[in-house]
PDB file of N, CA and C in Angstrom:
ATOM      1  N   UNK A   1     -82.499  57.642  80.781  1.00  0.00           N
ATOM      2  CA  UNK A   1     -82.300  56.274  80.344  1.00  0.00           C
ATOM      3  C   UNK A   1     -83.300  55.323  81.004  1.00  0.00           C
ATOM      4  N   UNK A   2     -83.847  55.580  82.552  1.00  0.00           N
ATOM      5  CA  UNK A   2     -84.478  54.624  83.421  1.00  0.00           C
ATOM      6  C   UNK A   2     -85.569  54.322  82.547  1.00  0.00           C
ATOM      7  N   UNK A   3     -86.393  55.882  82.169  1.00  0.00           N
ATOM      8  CA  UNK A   3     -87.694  56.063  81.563  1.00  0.00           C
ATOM      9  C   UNK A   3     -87.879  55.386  80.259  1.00  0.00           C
ATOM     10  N   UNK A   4     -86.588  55.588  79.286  1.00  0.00           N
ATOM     11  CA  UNK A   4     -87.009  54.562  77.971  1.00  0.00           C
ATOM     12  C   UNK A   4     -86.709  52.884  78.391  1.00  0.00           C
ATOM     13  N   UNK A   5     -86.089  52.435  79.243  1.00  0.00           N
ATOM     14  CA  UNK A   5     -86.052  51.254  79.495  1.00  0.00           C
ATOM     15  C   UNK A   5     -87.228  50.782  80.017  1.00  0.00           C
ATOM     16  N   UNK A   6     -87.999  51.554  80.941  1.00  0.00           N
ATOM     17  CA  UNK A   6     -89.306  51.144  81.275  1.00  0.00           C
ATOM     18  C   UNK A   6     -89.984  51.401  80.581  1.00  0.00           C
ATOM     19  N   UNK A   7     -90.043  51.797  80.013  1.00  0.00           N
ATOM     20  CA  UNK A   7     -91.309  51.906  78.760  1.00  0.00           C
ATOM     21  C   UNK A   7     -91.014  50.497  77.413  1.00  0.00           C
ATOM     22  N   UNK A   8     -89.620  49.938  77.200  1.00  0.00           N
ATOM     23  CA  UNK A   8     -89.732  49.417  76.551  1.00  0.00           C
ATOM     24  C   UNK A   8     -89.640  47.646  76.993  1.00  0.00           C
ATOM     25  N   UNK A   9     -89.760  47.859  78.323  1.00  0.00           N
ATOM     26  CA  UNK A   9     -89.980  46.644  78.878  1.00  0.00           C
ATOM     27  C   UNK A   9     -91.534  46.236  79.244  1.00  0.00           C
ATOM     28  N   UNK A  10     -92.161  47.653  79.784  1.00  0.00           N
ATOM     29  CA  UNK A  10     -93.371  48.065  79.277  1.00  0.00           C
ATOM     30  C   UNK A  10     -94.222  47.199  78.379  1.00  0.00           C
ATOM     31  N   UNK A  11     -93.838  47.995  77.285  1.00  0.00           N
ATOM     32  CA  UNK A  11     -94.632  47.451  75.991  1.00  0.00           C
ATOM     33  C   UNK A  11     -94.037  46.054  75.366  1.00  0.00           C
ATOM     34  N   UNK A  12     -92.616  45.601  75.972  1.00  0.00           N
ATOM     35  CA  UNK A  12     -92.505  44.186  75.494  1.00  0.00           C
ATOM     36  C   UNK A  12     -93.664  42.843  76.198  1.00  0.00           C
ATOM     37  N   UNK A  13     -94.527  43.260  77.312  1.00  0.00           N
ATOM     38  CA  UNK A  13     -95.473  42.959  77.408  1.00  0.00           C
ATOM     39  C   UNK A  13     -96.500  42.392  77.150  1.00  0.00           C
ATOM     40  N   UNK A  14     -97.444  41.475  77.512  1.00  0.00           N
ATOM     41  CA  UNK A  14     -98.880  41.440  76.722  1.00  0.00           C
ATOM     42  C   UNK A  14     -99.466  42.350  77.477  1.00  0.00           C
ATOM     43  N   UNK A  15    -100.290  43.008  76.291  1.00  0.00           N
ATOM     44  CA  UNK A  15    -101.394  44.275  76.551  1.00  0.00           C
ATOM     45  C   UNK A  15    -101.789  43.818  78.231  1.00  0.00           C
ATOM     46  N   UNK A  16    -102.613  42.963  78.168  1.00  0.00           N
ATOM     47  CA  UNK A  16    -103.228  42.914  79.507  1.00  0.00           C
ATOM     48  C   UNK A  16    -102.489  43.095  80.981  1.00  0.00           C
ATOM     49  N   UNK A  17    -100.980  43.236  80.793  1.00  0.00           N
ATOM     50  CA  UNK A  17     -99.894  42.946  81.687  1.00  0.00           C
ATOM     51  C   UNK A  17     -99.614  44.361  81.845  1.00  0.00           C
ATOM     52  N   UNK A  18     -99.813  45.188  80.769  1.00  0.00           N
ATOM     53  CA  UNK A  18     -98.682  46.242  81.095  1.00  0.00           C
ATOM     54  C   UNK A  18     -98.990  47.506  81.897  1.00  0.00           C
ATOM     55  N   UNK A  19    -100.412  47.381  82.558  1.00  0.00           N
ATOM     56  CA  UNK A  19    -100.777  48.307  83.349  1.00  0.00           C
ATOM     57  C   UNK A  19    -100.467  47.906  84.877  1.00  0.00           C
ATOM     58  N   UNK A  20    -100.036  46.699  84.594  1.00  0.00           N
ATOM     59  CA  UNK A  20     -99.615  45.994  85.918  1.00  0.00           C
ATOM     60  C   UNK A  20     -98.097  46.587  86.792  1.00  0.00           C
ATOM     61  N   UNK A  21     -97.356  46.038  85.379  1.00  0.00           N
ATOM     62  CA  UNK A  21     -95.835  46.213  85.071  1.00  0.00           C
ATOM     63  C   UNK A  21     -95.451  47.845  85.107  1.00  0.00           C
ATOM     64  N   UNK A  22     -96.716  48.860  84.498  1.00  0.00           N
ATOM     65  CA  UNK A  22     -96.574  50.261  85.108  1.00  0.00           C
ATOM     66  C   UNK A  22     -96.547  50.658  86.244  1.00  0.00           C
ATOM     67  N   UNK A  23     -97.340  49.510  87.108  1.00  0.00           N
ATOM     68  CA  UNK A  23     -97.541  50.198  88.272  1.00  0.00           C
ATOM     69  C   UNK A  23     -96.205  49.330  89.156  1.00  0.00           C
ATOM     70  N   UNK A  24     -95.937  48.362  89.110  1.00  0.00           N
ATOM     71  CA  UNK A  24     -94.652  48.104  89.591  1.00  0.00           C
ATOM     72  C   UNK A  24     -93.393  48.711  89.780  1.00  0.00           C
ATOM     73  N   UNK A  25     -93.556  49.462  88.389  1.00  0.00           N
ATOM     74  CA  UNK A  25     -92.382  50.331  88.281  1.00  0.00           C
ATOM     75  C   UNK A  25     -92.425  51.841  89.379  1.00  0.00           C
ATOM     76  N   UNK A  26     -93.548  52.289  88.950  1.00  0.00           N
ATOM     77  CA  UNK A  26     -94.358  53.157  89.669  1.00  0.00           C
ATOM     78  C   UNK A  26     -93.573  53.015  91.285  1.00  0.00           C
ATOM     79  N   UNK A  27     -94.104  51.799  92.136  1.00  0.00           N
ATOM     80  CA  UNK A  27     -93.622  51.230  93.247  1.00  0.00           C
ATOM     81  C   UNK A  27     -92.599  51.059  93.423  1.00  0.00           C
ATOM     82  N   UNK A  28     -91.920  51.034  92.720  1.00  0.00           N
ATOM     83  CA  UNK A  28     -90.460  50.739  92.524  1.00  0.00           C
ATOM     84  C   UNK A  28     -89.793  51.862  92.723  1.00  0.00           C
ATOM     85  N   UNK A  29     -89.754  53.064  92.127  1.00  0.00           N
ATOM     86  CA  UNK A  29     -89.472  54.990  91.989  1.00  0.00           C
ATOM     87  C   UNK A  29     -90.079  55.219  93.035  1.00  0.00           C
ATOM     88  N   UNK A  30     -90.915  54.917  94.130  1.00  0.00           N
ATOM     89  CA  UNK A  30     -91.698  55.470  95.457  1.00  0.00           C
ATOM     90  C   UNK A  30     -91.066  55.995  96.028  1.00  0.00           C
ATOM     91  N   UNK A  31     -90.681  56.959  96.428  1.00  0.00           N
ATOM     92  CA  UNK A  31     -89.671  57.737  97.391  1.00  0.00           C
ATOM     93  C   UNK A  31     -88.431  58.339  96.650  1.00  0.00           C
ATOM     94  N   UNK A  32     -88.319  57.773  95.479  1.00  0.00           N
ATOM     95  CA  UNK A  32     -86.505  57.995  94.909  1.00  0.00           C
ATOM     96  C   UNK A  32     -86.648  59.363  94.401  1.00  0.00           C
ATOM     97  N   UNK A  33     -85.790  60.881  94.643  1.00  0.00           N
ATOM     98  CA  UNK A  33     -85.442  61.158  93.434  1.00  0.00           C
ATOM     99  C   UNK A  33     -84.738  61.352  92.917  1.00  0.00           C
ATOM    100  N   UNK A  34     -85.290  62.162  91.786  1.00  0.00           N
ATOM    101  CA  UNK A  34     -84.167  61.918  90.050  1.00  0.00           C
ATOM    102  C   UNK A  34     -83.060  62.871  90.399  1.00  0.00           C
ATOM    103  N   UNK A  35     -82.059  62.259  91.375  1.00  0.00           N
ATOM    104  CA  UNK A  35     -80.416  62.571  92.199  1.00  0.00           C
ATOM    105  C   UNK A  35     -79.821  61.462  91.939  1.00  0.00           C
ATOM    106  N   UNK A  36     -78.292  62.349  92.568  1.00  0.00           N
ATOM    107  CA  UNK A  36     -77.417  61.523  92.628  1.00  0.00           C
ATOM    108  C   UNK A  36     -77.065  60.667  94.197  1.00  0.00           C
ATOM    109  N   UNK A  37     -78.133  61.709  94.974  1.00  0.00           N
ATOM    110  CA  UNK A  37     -77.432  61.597  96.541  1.00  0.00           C
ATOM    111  C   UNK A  37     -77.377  59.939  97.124  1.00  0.00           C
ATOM    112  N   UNK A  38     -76.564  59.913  98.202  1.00  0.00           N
ATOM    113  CA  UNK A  38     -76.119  58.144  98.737  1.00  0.00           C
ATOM    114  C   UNK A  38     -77.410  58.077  99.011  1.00  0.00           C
ATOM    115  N   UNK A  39     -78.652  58.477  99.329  1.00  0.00           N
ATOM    116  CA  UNK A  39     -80.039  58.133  99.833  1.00  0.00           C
ATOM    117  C   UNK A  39     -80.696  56.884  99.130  1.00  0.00           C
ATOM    118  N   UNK A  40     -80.418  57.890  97.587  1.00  0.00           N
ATOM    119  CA  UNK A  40     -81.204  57.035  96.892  1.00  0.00           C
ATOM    120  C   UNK A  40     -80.266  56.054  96.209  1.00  0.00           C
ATOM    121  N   UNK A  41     -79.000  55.788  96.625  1.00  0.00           N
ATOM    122  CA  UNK A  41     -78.307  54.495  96.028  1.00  0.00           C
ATOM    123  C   UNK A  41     -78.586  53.462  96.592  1.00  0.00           C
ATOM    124  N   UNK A  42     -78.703  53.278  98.153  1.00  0.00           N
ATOM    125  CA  UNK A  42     -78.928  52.336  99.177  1.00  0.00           C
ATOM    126  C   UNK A  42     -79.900  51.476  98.574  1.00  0.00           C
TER     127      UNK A  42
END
């Protein structure tokens, strides 16, 4: 679900923005992973 929401917030974008807004997201997922554990709820 994370992945189509970012992608369609993504491309709701102007072009010139959305390589920006990729990499935010990018920064954002830095360390997390795709778990359930209390680590990555904090």
């Amino acid at each position: 679900y994370f992945g189509q929401l970012r992608e369609n917030i993504i491309r709701s974008q102007p072009v010139d923005k959305q390589a920006a807004m990729a990499q935010w997201f990018e920064n954002l997922m830095d360390g997390i992973e795709p778990n359930l554990l209390t680590k990555n709820r904090d």
